[in-house]
PDB file of N, CA and C in Angstrom:
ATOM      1  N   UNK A   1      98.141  63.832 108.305  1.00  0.00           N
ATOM      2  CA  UNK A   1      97.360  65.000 108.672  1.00  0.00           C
ATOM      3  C   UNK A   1      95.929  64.583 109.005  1.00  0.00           C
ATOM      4  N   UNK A   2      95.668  65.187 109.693  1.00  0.00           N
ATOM      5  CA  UNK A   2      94.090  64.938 110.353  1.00  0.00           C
ATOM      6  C   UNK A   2      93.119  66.211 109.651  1.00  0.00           C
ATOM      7  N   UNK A   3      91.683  66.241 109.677  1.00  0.00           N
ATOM      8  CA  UNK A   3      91.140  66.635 109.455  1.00  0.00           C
ATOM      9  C   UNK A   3      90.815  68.011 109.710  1.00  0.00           C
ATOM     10  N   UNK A   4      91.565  67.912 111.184  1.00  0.00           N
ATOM     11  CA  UNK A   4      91.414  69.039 112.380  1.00  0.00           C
ATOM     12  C   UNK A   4      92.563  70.078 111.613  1.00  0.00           C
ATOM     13  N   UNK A   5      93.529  69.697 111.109  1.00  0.00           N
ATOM     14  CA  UNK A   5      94.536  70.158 110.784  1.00  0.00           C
ATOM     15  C   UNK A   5      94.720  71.072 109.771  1.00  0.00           C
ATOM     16  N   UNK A   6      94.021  70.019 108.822  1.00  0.00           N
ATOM     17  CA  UNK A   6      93.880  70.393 107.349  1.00  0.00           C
ATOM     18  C   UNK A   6      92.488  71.879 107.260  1.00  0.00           C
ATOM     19  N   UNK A   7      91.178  71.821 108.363  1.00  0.00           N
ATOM     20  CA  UNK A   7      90.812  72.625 108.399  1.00  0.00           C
ATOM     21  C   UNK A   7      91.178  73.764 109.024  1.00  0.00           C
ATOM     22  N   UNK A   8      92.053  73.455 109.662  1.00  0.00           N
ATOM     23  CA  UNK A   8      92.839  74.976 110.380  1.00  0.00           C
ATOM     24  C   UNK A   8      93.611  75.982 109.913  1.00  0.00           C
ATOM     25  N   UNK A   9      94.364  75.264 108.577  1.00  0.00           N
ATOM     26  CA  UNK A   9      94.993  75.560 107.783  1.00  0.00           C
ATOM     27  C   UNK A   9      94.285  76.511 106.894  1.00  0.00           C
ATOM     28  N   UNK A  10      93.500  75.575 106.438  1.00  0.00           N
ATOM     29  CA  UNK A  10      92.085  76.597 105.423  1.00  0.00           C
ATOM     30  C   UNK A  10      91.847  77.887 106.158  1.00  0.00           C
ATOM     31  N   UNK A  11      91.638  77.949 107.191  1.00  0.00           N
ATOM     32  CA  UNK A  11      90.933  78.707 107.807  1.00  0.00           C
ATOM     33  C   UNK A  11      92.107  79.823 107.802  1.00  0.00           C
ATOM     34  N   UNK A  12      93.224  79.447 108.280  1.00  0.00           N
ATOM     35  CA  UNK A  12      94.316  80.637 108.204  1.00  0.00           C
ATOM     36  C   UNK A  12      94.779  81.440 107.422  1.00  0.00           C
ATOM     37  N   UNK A  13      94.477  80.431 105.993  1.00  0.00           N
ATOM     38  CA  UNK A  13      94.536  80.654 104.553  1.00  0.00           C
ATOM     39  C   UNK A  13      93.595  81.730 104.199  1.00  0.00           C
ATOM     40  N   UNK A  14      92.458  81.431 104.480  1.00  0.00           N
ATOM     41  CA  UNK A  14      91.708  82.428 104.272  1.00  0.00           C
ATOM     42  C   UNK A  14      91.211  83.640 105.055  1.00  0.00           C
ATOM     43  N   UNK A  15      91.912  83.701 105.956  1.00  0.00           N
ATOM     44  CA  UNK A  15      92.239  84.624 106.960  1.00  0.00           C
ATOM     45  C   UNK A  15      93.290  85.893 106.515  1.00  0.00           C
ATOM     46  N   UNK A  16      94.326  85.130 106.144  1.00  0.00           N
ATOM     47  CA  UNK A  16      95.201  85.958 105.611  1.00  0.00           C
ATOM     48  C   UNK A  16      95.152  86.664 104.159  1.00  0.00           C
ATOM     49  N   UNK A  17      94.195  85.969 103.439  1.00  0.00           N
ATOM     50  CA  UNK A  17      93.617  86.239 101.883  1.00  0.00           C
ATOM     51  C   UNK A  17      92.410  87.931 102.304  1.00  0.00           C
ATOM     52  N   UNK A  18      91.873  87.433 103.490  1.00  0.00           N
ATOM     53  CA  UNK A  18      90.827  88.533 103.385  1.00  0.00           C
ATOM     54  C   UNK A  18      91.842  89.911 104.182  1.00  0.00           C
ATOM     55  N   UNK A  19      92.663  89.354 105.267  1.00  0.00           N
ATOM     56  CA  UNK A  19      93.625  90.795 105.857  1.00  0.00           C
ATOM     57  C   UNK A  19      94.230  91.147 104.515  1.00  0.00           C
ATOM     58  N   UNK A  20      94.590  90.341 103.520  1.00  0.00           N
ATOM     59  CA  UNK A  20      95.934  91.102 102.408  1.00  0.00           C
ATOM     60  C   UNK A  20      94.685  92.041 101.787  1.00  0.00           C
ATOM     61  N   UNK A  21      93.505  91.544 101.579  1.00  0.00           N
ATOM     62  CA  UNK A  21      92.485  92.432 100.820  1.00  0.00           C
ATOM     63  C   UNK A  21      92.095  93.916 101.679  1.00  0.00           C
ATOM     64  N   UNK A  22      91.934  93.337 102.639  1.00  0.00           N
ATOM     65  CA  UNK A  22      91.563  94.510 103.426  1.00  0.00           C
ATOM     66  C   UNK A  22      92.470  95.557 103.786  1.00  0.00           C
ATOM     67  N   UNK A  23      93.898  95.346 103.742  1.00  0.00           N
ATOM     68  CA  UNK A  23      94.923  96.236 103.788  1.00  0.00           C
ATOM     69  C   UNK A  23      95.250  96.833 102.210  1.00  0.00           C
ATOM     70  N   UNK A  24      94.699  96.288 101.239  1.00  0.00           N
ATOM     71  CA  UNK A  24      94.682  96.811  99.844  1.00  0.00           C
ATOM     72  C   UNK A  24      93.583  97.750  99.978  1.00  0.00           C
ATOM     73  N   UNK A  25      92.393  97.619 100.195  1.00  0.00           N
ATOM     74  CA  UNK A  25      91.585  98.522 100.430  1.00  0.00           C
ATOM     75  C   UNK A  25      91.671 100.104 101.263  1.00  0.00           C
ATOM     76  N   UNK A  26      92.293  99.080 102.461  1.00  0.00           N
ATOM     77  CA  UNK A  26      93.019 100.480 103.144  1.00  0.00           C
ATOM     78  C   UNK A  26      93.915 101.171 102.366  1.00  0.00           C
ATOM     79  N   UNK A  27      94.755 100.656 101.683  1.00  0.00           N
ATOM     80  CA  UNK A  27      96.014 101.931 101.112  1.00  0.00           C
ATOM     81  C   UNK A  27      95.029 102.447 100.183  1.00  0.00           C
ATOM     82  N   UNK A  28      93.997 101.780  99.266  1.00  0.00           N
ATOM     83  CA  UNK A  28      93.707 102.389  97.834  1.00  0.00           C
ATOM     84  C   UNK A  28      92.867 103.474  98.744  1.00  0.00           C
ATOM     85  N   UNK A  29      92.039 103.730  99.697  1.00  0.00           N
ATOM     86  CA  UNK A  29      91.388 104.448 100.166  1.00  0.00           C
ATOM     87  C   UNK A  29      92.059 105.318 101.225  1.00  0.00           C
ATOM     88  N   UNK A  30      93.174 105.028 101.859  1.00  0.00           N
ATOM     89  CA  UNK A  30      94.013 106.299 101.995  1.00  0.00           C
ATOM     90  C   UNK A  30      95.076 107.458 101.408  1.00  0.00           C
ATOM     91  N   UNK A  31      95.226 106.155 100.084  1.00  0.00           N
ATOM     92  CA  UNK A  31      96.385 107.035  99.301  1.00  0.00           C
ATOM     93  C   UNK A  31      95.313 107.735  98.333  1.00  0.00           C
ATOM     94  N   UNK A  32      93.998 107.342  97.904  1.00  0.00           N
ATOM     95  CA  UNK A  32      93.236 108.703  96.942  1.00  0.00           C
ATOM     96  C   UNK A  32      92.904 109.666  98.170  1.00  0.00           C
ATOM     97  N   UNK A  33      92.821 109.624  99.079  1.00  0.00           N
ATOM     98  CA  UNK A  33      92.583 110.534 100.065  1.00  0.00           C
ATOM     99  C   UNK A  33      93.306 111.804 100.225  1.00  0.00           C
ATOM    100  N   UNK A  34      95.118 111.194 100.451  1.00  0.00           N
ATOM    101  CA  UNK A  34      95.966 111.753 100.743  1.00  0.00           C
ATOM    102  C   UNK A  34      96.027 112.531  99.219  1.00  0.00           C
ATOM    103  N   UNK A  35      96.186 111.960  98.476  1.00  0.00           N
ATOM    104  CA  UNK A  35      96.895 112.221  96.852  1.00  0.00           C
ATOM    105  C   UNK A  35      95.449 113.558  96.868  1.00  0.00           C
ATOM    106  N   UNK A  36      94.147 113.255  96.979  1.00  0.00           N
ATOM    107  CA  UNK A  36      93.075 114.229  96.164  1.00  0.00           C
ATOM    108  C   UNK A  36      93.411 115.622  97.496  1.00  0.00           C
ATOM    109  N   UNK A  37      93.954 115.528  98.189  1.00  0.00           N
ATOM    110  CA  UNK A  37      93.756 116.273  99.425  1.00  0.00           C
ATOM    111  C   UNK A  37      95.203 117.535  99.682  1.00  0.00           C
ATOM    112  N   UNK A  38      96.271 116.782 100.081  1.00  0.00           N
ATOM    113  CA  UNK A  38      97.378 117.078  99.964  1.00  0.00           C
ATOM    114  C   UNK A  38      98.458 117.545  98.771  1.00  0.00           C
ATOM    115  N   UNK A  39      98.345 116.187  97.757  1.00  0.00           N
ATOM    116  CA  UNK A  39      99.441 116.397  96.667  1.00  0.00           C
ATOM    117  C   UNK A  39      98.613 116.923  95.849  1.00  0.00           C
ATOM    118  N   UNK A  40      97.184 117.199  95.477  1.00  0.00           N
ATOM    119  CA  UNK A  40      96.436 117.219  94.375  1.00  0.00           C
ATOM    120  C   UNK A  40      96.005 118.985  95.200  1.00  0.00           C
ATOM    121  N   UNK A  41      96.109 119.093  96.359  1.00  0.00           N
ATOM    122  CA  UNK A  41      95.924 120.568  97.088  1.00  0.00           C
ATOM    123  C   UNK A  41      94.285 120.854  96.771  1.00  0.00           C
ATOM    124  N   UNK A  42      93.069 120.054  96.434  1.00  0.00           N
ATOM    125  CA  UNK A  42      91.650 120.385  96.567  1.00  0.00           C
ATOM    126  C   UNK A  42      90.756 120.751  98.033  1.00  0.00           C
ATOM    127  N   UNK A  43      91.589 120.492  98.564  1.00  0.00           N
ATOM    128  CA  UNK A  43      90.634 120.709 100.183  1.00  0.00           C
ATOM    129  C   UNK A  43      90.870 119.332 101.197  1.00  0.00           C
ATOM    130  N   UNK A  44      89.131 119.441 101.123  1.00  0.00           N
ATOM    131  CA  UNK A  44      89.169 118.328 102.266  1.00  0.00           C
ATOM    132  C   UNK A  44      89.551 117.191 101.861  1.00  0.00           C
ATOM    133  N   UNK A  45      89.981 115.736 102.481  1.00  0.00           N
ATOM    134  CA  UNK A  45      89.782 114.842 102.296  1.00  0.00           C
ATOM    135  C   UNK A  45      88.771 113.730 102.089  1.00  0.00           C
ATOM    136  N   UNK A  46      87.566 114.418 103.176  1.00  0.00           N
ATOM    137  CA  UNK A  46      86.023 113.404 102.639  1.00  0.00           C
ATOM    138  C   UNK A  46      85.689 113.964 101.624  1.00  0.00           C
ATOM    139  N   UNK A  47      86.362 115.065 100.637  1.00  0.00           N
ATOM    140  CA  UNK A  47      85.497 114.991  99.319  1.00  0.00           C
ATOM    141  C   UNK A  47      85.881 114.224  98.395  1.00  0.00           C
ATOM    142  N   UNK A  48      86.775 112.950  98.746  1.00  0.00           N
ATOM    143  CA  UNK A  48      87.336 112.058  98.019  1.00  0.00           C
ATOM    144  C   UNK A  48      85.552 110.986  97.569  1.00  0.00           C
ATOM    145  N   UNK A  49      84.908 110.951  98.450  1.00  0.00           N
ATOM    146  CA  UNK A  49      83.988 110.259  98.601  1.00  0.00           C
ATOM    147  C   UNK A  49      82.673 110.487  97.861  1.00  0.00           C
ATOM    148  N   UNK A  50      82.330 111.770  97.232  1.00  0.00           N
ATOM    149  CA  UNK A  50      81.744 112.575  96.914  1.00  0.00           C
ATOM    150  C   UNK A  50      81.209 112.000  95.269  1.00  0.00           C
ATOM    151  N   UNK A  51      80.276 111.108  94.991  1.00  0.00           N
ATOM    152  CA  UNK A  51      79.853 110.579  93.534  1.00  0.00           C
ATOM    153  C   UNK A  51      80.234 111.732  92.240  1.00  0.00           C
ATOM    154  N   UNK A  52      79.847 113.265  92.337  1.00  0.00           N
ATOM    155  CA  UNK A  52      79.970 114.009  91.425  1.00  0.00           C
ATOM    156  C   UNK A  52      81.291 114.074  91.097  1.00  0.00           C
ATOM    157  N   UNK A  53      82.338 114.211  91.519  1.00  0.00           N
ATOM    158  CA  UNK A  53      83.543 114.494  91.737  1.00  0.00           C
ATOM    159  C   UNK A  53      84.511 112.842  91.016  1.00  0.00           C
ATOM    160  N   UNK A  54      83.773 111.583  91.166  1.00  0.00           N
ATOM    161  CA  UNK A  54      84.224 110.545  90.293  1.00  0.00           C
ATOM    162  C   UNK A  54      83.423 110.413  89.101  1.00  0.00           C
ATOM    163  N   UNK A  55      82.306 110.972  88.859  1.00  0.00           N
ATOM    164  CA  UNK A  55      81.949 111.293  87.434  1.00  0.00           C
ATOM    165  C   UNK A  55      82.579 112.220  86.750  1.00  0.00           C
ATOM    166  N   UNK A  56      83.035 113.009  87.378  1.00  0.00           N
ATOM    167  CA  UNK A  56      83.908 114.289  86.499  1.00  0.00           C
ATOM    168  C   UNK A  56      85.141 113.741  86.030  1.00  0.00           C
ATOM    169  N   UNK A  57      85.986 112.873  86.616  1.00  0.00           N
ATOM    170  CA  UNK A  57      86.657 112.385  86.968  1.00  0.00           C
ATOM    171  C   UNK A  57      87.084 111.152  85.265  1.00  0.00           C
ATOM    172  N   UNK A  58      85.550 110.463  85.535  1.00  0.00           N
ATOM    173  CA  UNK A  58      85.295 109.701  84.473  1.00  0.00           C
ATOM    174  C   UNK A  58      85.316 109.814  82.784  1.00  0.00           C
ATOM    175  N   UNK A  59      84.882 111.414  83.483  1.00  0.00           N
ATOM    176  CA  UNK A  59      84.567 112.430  82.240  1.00  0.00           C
ATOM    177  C   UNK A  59      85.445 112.514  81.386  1.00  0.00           C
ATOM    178  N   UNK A  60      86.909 112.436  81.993  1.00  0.00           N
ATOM    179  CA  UNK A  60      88.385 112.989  81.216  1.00  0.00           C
ATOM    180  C   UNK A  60      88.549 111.405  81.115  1.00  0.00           C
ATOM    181  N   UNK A  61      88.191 110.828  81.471  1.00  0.00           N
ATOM    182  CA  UNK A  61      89.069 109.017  80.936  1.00  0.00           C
ATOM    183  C   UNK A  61      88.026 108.771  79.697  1.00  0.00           C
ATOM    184  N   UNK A  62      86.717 109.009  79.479  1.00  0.00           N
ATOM    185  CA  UNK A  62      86.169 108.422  78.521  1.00  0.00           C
ATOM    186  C   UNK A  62      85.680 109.171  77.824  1.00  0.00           C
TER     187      UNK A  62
END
């Protein structure tokens, strides 16, 4: 293996490390969307985003 090789590899490696993250991000941020919106029946969906609404939130876990 050459150098050229071995860095290409890396590079793909970590290519595919940041898409698997970024498609985790996507579901966790479309499925609280869908879930606070649809199955949870509160309204809109950008009020998923809303700071007061994950303190309240917090409120009942701790």
């Amino acid at each position: 293996m050459t150098w050229k090789t071995i860095t290409k590899n890396i590079v793909f490696y970590i290519l595919k490390v940041l898409l698997i993250i970024l498609l985790i991000a996507a579901a966790f941020i479309g499925g609280t969307m869908l879930g606070y919106s649809v199955i949870g029946g509160a309204g809109d969906p950008m009020d998923v985003f809303n700071p007061e609404l994950w303190q309240h939130i917090l409120e009942f876990i701790f």
